[in-house]
N, C-alpha and C. Protein backbone atom coordinates (compact mmCIF):
# COMPACT_ATOMS: atom_id res chain seq x y z
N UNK A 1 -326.53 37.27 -125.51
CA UNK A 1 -325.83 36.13 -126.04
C UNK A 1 -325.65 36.32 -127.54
N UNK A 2 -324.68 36.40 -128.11
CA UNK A 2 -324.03 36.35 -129.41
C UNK A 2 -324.40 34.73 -130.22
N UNK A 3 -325.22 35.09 -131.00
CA UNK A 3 -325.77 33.62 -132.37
C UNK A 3 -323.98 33.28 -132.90
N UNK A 4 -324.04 32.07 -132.98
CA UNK A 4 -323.25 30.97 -133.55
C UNK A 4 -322.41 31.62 -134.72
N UNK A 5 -321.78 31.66 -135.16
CA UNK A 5 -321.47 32.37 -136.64
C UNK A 5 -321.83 30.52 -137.55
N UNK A 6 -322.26 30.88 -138.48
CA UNK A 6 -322.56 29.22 -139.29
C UNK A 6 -321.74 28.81 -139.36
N UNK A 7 -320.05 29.49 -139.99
CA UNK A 7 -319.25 28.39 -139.98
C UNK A 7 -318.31 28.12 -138.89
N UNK A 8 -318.61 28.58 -137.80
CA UNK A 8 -317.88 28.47 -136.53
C UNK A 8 -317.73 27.15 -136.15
N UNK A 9 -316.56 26.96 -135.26
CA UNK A 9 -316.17 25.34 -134.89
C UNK A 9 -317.37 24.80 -133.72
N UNK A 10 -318.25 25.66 -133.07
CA UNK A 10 -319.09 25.51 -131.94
C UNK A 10 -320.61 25.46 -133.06
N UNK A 11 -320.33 25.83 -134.10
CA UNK A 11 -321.97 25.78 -135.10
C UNK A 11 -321.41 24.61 -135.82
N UNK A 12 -320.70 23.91 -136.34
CA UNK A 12 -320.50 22.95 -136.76
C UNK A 12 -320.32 21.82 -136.11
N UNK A 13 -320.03 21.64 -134.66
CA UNK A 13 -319.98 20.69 -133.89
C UNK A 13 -321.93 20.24 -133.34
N UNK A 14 -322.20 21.61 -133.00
CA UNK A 14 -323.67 21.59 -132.80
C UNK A 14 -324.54 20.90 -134.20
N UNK A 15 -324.15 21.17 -135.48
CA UNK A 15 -325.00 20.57 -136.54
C UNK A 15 -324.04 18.96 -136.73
N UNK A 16 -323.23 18.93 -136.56
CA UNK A 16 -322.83 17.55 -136.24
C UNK A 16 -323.34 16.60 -135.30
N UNK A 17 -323.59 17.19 -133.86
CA UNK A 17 -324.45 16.42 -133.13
C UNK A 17 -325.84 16.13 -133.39
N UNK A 18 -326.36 17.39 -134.34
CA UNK A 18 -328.15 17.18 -134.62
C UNK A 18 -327.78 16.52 -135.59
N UNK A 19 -326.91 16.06 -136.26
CA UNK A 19 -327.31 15.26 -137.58
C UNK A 19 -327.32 13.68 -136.94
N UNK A 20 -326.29 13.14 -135.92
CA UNK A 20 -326.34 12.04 -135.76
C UNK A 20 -327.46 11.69 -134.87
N UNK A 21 -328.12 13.28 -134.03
CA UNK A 21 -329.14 12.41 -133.08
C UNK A 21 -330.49 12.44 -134.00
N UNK A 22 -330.49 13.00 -135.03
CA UNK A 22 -331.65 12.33 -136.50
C UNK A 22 -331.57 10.96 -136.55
N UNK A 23 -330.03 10.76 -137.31
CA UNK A 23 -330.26 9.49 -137.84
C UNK A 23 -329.88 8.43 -137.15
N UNK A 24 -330.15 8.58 -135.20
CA UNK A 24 -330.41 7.22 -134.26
C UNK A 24 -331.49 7.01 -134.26
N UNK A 25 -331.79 5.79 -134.36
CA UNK A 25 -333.17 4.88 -133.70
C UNK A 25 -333.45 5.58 -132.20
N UNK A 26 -335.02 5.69 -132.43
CA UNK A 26 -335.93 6.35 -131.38
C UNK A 26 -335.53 5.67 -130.08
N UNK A 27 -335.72 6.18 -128.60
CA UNK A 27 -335.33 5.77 -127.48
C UNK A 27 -336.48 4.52 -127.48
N UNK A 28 -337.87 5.28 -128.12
CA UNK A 28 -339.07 4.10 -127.74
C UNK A 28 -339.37 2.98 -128.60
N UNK A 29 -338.21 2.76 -129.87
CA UNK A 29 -338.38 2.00 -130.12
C UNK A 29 -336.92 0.94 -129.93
N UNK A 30 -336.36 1.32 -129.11
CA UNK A 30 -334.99 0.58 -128.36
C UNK A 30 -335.14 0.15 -126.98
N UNK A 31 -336.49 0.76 -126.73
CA UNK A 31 -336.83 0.19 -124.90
C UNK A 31 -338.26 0.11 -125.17
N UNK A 32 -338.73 -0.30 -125.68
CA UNK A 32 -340.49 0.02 -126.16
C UNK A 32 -341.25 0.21 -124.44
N UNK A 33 -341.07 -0.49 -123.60
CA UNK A 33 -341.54 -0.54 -122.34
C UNK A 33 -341.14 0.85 -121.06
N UNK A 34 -339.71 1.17 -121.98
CA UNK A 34 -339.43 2.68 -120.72
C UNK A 34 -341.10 4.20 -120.95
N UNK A 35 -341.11 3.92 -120.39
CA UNK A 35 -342.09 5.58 -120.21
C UNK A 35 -341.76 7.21 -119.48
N UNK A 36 -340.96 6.98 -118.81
CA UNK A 36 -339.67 7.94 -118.39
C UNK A 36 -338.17 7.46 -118.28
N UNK A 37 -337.42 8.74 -117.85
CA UNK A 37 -335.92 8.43 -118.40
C UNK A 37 -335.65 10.11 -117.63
N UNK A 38 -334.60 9.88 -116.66
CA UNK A 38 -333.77 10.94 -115.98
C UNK A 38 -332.30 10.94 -115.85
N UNK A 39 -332.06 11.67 -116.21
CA UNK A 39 -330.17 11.70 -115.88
C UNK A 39 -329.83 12.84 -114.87
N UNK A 40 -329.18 12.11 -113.86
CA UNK A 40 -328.76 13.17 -113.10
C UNK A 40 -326.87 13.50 -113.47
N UNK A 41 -327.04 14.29 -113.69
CA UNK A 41 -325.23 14.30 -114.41
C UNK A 41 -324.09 15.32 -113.47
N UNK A 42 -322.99 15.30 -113.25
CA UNK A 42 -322.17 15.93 -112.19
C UNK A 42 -321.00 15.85 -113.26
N UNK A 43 -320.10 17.11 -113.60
CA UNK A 43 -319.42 17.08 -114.60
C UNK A 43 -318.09 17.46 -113.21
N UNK A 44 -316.96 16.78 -113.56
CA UNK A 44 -316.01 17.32 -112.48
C UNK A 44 -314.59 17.91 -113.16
N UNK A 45 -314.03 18.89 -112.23
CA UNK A 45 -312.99 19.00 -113.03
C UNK A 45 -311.98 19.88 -112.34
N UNK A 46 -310.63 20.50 -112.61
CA UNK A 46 -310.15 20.72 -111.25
C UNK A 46 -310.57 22.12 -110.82
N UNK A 47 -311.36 22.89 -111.81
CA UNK A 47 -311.61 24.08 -111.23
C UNK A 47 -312.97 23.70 -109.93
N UNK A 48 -313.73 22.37 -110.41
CA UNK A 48 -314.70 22.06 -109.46
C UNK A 48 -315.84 21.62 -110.14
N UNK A 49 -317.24 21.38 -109.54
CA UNK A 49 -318.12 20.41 -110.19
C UNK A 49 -319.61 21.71 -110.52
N UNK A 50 -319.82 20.75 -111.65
CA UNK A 50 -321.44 21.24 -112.32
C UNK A 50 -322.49 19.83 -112.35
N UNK A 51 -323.27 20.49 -111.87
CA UNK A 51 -324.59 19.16 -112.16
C UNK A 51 -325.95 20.01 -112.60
N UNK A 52 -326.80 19.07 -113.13
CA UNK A 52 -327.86 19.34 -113.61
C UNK A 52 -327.96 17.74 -114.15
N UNK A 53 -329.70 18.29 -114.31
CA UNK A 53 -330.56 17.15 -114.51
C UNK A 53 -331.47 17.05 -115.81
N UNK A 54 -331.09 16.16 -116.77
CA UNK A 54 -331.91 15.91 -118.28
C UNK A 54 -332.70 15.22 -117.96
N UNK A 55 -334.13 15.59 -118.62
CA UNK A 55 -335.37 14.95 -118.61
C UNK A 55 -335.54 14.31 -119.95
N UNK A 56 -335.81 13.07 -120.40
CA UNK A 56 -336.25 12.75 -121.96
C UNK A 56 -337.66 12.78 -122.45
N UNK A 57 -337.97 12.79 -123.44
CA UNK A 57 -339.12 12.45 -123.70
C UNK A 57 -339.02 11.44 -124.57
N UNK A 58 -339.36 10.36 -123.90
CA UNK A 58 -339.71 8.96 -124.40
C UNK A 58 -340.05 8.65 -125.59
N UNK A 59 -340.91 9.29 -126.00
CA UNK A 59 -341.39 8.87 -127.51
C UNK A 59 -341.35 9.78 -128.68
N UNK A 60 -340.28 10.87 -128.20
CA UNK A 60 -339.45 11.44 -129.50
C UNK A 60 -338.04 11.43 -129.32
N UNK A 61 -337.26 11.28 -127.95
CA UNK A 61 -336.00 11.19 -127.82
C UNK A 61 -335.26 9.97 -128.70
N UNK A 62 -334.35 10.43 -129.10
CA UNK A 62 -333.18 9.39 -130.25
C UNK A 62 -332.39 8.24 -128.87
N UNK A 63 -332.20 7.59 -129.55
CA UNK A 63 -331.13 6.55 -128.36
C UNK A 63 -330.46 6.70 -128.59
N UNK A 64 -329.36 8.24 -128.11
CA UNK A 64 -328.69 8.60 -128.77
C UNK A 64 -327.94 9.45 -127.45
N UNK A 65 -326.90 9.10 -126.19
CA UNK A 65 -326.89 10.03 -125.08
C UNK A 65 -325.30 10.26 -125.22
N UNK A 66 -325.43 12.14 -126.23
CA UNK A 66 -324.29 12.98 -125.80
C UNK A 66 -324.12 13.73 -125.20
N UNK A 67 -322.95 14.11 -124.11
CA UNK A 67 -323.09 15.09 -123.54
C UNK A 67 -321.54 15.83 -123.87
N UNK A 68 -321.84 17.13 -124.12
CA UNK A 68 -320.70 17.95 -124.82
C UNK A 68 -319.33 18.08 -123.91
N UNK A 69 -318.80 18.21 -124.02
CA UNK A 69 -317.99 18.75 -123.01
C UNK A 69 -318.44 20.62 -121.79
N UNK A 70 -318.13 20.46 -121.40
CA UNK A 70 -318.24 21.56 -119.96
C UNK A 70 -317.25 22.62 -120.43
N UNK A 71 -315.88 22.21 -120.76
CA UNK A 71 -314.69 23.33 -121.01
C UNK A 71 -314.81 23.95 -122.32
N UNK A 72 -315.35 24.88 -122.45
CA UNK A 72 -315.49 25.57 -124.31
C UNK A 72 -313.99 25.67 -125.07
N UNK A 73 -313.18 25.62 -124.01
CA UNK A 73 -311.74 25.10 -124.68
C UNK A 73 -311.12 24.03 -124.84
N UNK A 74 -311.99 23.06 -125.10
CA UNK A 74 -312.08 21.68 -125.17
C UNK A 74 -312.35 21.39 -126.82
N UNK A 75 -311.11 20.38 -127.20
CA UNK A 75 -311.10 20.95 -128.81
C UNK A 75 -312.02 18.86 -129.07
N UNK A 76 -313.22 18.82 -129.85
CA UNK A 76 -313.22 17.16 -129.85
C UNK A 76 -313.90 16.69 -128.51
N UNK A 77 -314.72 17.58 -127.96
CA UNK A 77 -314.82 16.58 -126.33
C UNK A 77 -316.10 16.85 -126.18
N UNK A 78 -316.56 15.28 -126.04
CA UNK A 78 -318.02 15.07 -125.62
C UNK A 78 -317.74 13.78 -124.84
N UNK A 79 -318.76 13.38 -124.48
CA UNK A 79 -319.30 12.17 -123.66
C UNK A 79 -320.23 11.12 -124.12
N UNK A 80 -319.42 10.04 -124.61
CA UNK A 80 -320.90 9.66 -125.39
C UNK A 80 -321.20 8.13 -124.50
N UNK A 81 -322.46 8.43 -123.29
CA UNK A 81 -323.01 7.53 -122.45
C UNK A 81 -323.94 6.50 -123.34
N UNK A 82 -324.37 6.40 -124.55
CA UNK A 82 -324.93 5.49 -125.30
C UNK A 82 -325.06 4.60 -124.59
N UNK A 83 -323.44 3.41 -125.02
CA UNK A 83 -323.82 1.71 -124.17
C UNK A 83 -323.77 1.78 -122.99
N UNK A 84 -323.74 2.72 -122.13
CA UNK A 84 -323.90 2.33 -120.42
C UNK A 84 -325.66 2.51 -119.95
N UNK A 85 -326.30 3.64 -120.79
CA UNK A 85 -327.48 4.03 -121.03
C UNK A 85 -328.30 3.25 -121.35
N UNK A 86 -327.85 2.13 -122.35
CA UNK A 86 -328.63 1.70 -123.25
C UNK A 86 -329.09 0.19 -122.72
N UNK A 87 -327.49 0.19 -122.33
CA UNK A 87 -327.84 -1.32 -121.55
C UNK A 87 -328.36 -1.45 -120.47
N UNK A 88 -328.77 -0.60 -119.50
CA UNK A 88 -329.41 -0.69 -118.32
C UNK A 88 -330.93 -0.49 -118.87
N UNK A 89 -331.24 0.04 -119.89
CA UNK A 89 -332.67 0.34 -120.51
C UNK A 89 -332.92 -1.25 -120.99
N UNK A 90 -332.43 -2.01 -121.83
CA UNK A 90 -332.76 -2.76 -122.43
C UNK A 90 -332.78 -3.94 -121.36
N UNK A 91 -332.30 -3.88 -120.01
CA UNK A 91 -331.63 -4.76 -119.21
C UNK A 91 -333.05 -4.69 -117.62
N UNK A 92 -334.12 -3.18 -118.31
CA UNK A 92 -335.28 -2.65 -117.23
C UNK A 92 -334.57 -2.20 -116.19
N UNK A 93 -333.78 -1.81 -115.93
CA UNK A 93 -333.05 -1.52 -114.31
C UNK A 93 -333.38 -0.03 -114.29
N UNK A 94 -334.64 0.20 -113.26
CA UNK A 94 -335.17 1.23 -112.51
C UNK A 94 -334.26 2.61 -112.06
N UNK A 95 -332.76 1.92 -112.29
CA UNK A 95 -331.91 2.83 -111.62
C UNK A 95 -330.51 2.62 -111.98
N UNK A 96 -329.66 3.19 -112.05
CA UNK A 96 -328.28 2.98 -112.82
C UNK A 96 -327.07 3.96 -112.63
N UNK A 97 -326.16 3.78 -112.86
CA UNK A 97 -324.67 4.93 -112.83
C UNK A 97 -323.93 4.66 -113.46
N UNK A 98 -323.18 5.80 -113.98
CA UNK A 98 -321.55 5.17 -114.52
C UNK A 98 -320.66 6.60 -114.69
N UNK A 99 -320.08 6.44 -115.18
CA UNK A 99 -319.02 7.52 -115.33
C UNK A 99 -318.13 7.68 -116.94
N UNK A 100 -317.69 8.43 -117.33
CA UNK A 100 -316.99 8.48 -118.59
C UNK A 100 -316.21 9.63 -118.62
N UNK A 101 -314.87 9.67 -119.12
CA UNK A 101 -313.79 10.71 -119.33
C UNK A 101 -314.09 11.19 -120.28
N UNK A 102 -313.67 12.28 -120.49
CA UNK A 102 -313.90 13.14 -121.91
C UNK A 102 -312.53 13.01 -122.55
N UNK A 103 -312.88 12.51 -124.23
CA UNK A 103 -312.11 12.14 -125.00
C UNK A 103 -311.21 13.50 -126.00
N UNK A 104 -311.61 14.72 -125.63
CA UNK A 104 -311.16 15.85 -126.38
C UNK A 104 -309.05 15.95 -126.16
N UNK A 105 -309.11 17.59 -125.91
CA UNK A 105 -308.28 18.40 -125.47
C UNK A 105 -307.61 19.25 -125.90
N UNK A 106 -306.74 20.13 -124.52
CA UNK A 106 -307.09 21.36 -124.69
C UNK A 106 -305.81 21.73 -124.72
N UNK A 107 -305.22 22.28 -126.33
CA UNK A 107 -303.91 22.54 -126.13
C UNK A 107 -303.66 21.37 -126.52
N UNK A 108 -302.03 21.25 -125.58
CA UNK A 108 -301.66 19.78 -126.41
C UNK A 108 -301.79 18.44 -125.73
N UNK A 109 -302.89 19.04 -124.28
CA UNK A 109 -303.25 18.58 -123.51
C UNK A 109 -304.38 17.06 -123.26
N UNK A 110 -304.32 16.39 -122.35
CA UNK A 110 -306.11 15.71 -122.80
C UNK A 110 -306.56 16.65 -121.57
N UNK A 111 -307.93 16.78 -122.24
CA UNK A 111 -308.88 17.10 -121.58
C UNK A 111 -309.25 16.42 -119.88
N UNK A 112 -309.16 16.93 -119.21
CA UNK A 112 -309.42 16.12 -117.76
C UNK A 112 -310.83 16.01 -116.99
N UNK A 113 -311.76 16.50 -117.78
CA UNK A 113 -312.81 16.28 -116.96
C UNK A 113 -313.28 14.86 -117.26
N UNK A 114 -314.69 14.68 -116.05
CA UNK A 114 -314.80 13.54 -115.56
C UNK A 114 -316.63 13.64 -115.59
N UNK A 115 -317.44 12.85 -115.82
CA UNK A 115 -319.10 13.10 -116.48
C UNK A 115 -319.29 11.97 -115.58
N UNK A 116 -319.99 11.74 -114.43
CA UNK A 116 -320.61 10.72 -113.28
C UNK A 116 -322.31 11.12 -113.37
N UNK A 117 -323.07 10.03 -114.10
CA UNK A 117 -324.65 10.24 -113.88
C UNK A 117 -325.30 9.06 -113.37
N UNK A 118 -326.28 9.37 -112.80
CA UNK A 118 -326.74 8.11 -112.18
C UNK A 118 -328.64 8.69 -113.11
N UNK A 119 -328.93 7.41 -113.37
CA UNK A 119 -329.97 7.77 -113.87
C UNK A 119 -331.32 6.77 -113.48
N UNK A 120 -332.73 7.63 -113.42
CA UNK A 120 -333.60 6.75 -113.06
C UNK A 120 -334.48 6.63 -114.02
N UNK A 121 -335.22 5.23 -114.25
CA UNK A 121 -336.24 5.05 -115.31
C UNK A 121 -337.26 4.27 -114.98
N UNK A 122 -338.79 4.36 -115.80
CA UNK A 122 -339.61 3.94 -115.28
C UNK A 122 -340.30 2.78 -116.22
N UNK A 123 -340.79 1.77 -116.05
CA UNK A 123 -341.29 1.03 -117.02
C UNK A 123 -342.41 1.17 -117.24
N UNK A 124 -343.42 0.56 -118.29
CA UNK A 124 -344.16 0.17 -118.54
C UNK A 124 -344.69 -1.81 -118.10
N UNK A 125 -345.50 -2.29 -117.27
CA UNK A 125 -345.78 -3.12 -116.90
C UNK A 125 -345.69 -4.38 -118.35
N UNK A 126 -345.31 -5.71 -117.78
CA UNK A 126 -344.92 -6.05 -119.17
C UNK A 126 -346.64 -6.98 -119.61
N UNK A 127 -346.05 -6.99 -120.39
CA UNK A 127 -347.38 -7.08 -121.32
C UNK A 127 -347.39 -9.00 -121.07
């Protein structure tokens, strides 16, 4: 695998995303009661689908949920599940889904993929 060149558009998008998931408020102090957090994610698109599964860690993860785009020829395209994430956390719901289009594109194109996660979380008993 070939390192990033620093000023490349894929090394600058990457230090763009670490800068904003710094300066979000912690997951554990936006759900103080979650103790786990799973995303199951299915990226679709017309060549066909990718899934995989993000694990968080609770008490260093940012409240902060991007997911990049799938197409590396995707100019601008991420996924940003934040308020669908955030509100089922703050709302305790054990279990959740949603979906979001990717806002990029490719050429003079929009981007067509499609990001469907359903995610499960666990509480902490309330105090």
């Amino acid at each position: 695998m070939m390192p990033f060149r620093k000023n490349s558009p894929a090394a600058l998008r990457f230090a763009e995303r670490r800068k904003r998931e710094d300066e979000a408020p912690k997951l554990h102090g936006q759900a103080p009661r979650l103790t786990s957090l799973v995303l199951r994610i299915e990226e679709q698109s017309g060549a066909g689908r990718t899934s995989y599964i993000k694990r968080f860690m609770v008490d260093r993860a940012p409240a902060l949920f991007l997911v990049p785009c799938g197409d590396p020829r995707c100019v601008d395209g991420e996924h940003d599940l934040t308020m669908d994430v955030m509100r089922a956390l703050r709302a305790c719901q054990t279990s959740f889904q949603g979906s979001d289009d990717c806002a990029g594109s490719i050429g003079s194109s929009a981007c067509l993929r499609v990001i469907r996660f359903d995610g499960t979380a666990e509480y902490a008993p309330a105090a």
